[in-house]
PDB file of N, CA and C in Angstrom:
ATOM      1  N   UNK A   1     -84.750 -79.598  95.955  1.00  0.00           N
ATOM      2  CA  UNK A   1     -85.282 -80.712  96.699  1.00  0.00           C
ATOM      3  C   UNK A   1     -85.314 -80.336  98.180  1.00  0.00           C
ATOM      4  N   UNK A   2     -86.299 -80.367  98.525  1.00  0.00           N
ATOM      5  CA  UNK A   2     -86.367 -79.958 100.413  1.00  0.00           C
ATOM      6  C   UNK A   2     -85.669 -81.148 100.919  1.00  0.00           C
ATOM      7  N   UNK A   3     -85.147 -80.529 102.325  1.00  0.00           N
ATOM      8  CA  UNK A   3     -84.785 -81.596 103.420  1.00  0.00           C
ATOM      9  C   UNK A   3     -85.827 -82.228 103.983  1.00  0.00           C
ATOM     10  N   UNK A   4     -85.675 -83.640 104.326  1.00  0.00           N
ATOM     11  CA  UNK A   4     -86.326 -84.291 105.073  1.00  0.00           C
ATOM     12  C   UNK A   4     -85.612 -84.957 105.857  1.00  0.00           C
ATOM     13  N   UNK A   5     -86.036 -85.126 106.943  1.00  0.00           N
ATOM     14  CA  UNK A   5     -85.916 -86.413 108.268  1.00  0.00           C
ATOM     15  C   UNK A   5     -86.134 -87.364 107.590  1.00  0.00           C
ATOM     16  N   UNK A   6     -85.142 -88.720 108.353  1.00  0.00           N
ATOM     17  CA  UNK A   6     -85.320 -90.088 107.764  1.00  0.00           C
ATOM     18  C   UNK A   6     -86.467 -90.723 107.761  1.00  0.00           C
ATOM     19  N   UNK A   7     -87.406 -89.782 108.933  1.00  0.00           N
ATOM     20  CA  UNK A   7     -88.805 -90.278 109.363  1.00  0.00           C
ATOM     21  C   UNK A   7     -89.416 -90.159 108.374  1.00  0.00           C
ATOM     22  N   UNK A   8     -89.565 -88.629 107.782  1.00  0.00           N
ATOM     23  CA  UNK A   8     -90.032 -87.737 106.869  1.00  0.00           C
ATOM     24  C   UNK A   8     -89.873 -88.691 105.355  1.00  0.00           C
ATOM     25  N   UNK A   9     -88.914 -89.336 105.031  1.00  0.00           N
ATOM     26  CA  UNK A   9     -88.566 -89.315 103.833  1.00  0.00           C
ATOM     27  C   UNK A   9     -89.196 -91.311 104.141  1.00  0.00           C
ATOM     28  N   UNK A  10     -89.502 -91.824 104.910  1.00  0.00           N
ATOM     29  CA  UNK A  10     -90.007 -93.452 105.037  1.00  0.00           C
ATOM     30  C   UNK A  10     -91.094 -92.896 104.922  1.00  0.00           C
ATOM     31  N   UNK A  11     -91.557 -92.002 105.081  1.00  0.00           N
ATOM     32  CA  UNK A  11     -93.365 -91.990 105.612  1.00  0.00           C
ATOM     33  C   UNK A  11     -93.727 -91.850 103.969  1.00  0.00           C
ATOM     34  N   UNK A  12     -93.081 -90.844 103.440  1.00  0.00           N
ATOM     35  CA  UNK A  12     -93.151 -90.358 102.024  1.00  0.00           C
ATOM     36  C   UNK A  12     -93.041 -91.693 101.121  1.00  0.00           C
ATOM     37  N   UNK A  13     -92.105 -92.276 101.306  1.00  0.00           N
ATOM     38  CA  UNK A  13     -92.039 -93.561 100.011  1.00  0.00           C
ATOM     39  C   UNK A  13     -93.059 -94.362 100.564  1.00  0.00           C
ATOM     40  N   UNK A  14     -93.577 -94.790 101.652  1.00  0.00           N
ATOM     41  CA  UNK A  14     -94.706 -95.439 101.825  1.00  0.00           C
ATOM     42  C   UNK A  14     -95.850 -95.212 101.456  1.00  0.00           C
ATOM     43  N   UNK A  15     -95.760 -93.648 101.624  1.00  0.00           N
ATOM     44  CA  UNK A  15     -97.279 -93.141 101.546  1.00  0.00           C
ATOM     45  C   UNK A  15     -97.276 -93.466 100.077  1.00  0.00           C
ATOM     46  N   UNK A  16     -96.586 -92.766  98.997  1.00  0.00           N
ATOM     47  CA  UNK A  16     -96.597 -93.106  97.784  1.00  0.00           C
ATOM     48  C   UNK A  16     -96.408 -94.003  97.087  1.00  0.00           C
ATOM     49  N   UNK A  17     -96.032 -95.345  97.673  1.00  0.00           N
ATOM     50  CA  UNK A  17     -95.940 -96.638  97.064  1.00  0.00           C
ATOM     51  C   UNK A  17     -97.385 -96.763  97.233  1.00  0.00           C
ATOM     52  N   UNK A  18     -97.921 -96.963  98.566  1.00  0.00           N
ATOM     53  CA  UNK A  18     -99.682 -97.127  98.939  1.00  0.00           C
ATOM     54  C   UNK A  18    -100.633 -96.332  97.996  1.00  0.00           C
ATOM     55  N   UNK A  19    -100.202 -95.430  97.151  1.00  0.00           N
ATOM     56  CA  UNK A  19    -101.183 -94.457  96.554  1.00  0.00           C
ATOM     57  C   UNK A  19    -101.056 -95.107  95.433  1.00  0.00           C
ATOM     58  N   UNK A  20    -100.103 -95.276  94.961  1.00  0.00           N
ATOM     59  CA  UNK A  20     -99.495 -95.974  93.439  1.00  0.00           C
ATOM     60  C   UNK A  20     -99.881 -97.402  93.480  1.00  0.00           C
ATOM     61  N   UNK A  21    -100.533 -98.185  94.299  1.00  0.00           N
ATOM     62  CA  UNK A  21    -100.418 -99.743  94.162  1.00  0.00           C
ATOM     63  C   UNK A  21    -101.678-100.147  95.503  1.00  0.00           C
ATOM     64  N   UNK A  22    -102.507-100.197  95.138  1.00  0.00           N
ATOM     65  CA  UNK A  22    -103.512-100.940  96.379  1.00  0.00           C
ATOM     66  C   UNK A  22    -103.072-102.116  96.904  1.00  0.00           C
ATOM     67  N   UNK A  23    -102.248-102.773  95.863  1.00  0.00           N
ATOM     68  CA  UNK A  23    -101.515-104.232  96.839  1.00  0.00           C
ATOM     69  C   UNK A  23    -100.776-104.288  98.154  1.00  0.00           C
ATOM     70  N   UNK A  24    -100.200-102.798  97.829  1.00  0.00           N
ATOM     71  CA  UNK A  24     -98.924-102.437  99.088  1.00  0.00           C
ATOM     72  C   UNK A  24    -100.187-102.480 100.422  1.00  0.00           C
ATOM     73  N   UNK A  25     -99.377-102.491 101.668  1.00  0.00           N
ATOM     74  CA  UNK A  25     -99.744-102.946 102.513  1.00  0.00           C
ATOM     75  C   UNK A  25     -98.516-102.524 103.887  1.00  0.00           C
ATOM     76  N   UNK A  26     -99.417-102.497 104.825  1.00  0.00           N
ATOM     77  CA  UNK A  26     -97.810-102.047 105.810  1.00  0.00           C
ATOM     78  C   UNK A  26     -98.449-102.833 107.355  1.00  0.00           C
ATOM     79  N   UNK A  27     -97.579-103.616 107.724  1.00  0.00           N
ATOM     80  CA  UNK A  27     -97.709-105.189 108.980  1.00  0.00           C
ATOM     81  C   UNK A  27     -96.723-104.488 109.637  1.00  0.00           C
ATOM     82  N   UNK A  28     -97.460-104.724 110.709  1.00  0.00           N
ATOM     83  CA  UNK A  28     -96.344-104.382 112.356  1.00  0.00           C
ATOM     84  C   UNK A  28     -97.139-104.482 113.587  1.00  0.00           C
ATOM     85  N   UNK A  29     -96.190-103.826 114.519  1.00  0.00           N
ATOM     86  CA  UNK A  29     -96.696-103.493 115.661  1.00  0.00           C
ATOM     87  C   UNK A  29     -97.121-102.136 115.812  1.00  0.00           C
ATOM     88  N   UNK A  30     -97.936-101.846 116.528  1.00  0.00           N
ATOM     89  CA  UNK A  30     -98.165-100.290 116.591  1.00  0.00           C
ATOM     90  C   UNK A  30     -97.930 -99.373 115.707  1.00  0.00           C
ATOM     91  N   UNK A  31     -98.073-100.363 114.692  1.00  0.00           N
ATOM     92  CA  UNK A  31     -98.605 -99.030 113.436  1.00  0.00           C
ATOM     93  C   UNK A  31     -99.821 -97.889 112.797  1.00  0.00           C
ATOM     94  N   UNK A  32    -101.005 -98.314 114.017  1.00  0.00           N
ATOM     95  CA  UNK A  32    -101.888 -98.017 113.386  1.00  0.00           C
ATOM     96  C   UNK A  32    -102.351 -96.921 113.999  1.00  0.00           C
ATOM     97  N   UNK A  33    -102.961 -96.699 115.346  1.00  0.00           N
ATOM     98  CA  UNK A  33    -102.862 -95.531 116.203  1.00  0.00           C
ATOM     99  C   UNK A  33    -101.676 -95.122 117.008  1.00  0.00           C
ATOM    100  N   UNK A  34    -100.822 -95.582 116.957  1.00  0.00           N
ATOM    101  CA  UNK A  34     -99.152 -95.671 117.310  1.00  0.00           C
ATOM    102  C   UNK A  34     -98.442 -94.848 116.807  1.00  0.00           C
ATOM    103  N   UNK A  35     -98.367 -95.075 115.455  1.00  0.00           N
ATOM    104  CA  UNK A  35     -98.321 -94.890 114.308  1.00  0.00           C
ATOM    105  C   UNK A  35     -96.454 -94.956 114.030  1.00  0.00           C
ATOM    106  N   UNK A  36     -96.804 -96.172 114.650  1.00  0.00           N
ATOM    107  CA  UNK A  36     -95.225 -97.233 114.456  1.00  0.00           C
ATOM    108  C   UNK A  36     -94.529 -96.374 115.232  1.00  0.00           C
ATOM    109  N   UNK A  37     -93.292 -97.102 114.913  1.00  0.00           N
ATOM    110  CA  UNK A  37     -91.346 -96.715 115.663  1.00  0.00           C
ATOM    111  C   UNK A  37     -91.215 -95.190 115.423  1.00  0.00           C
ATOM    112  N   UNK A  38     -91.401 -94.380 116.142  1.00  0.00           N
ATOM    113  CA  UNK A  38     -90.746 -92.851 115.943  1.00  0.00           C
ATOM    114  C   UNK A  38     -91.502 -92.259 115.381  1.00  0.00           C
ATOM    115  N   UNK A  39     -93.172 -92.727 115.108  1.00  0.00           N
ATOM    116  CA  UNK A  39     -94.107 -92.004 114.321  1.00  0.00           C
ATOM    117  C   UNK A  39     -93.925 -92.201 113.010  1.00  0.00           C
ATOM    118  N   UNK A  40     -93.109 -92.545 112.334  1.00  0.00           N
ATOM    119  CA  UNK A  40     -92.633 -93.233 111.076  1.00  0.00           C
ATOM    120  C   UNK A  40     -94.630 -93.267 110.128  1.00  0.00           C
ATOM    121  N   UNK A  41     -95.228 -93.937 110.611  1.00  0.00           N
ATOM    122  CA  UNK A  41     -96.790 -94.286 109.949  1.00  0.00           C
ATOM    123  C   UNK A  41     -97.683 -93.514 110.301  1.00  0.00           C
ATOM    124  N   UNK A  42     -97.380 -92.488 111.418  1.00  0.00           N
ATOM    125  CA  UNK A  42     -98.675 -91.497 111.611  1.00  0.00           C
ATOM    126  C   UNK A  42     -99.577 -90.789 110.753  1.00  0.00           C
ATOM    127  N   UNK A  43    -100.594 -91.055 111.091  1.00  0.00           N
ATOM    128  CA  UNK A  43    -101.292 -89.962 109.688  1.00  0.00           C
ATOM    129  C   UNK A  43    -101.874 -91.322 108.692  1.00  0.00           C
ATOM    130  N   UNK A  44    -101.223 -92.209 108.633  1.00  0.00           N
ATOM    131  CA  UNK A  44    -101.698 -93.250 107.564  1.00  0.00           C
ATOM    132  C   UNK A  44    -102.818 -93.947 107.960  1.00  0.00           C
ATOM    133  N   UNK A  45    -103.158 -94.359 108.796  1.00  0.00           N
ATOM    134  CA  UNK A  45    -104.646 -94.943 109.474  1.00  0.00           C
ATOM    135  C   UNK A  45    -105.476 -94.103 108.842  1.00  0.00           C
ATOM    136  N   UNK A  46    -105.424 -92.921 108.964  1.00  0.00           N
ATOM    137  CA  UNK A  46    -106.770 -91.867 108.244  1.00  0.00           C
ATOM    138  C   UNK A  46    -106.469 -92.178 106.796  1.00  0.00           C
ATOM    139  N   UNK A  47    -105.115 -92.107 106.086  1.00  0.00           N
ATOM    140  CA  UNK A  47    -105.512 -91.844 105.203  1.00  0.00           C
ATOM    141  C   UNK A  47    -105.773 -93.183 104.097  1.00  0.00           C
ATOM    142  N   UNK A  48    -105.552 -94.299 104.615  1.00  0.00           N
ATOM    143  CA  UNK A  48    -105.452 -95.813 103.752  1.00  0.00           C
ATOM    144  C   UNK A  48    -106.083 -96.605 104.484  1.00  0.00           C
ATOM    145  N   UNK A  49    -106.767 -96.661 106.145  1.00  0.00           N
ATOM    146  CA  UNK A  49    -107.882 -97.010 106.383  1.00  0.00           C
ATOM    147  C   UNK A  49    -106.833 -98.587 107.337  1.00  0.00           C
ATOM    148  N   UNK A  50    -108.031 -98.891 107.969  1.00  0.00           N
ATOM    149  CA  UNK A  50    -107.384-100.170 108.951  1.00  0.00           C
ATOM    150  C   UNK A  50    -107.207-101.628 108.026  1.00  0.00           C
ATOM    151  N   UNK A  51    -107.522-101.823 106.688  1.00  0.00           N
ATOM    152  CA  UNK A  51    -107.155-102.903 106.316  1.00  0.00           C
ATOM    153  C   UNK A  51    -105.520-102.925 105.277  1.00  0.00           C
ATOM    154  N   UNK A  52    -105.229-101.956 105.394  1.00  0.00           N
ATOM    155  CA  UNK A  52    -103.808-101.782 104.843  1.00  0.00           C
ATOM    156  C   UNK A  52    -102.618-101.272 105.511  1.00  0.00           C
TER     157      UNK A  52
END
């Protein structure tokens, strides 16, 4: 199992809950070109688009 950062390892269960379930969804502040608290969501705007 590789190491990950705590960043590393939130971005991962998100990304893959979002791939696994179109319902999931992710609400905040500066999540979108921000890409949230500590970069935590970066990368996700491209890849799940501005309505999720």
């Amino acid at each position: 199992m590789p190491e990950l950062t705590y960043r590393e390892a939130v971005r991962d269960a998100l990304s893959r809950a979002m791939r696994e379930d179109d319902d999931v969804f992710i609400m905040g502040e500066d999540i979108a070109e921000m890409g949230g608290s500590m970069g935590v969501t970066q990368g996700m705007l491209a890849e799940f688009g501005p309505e999720r």
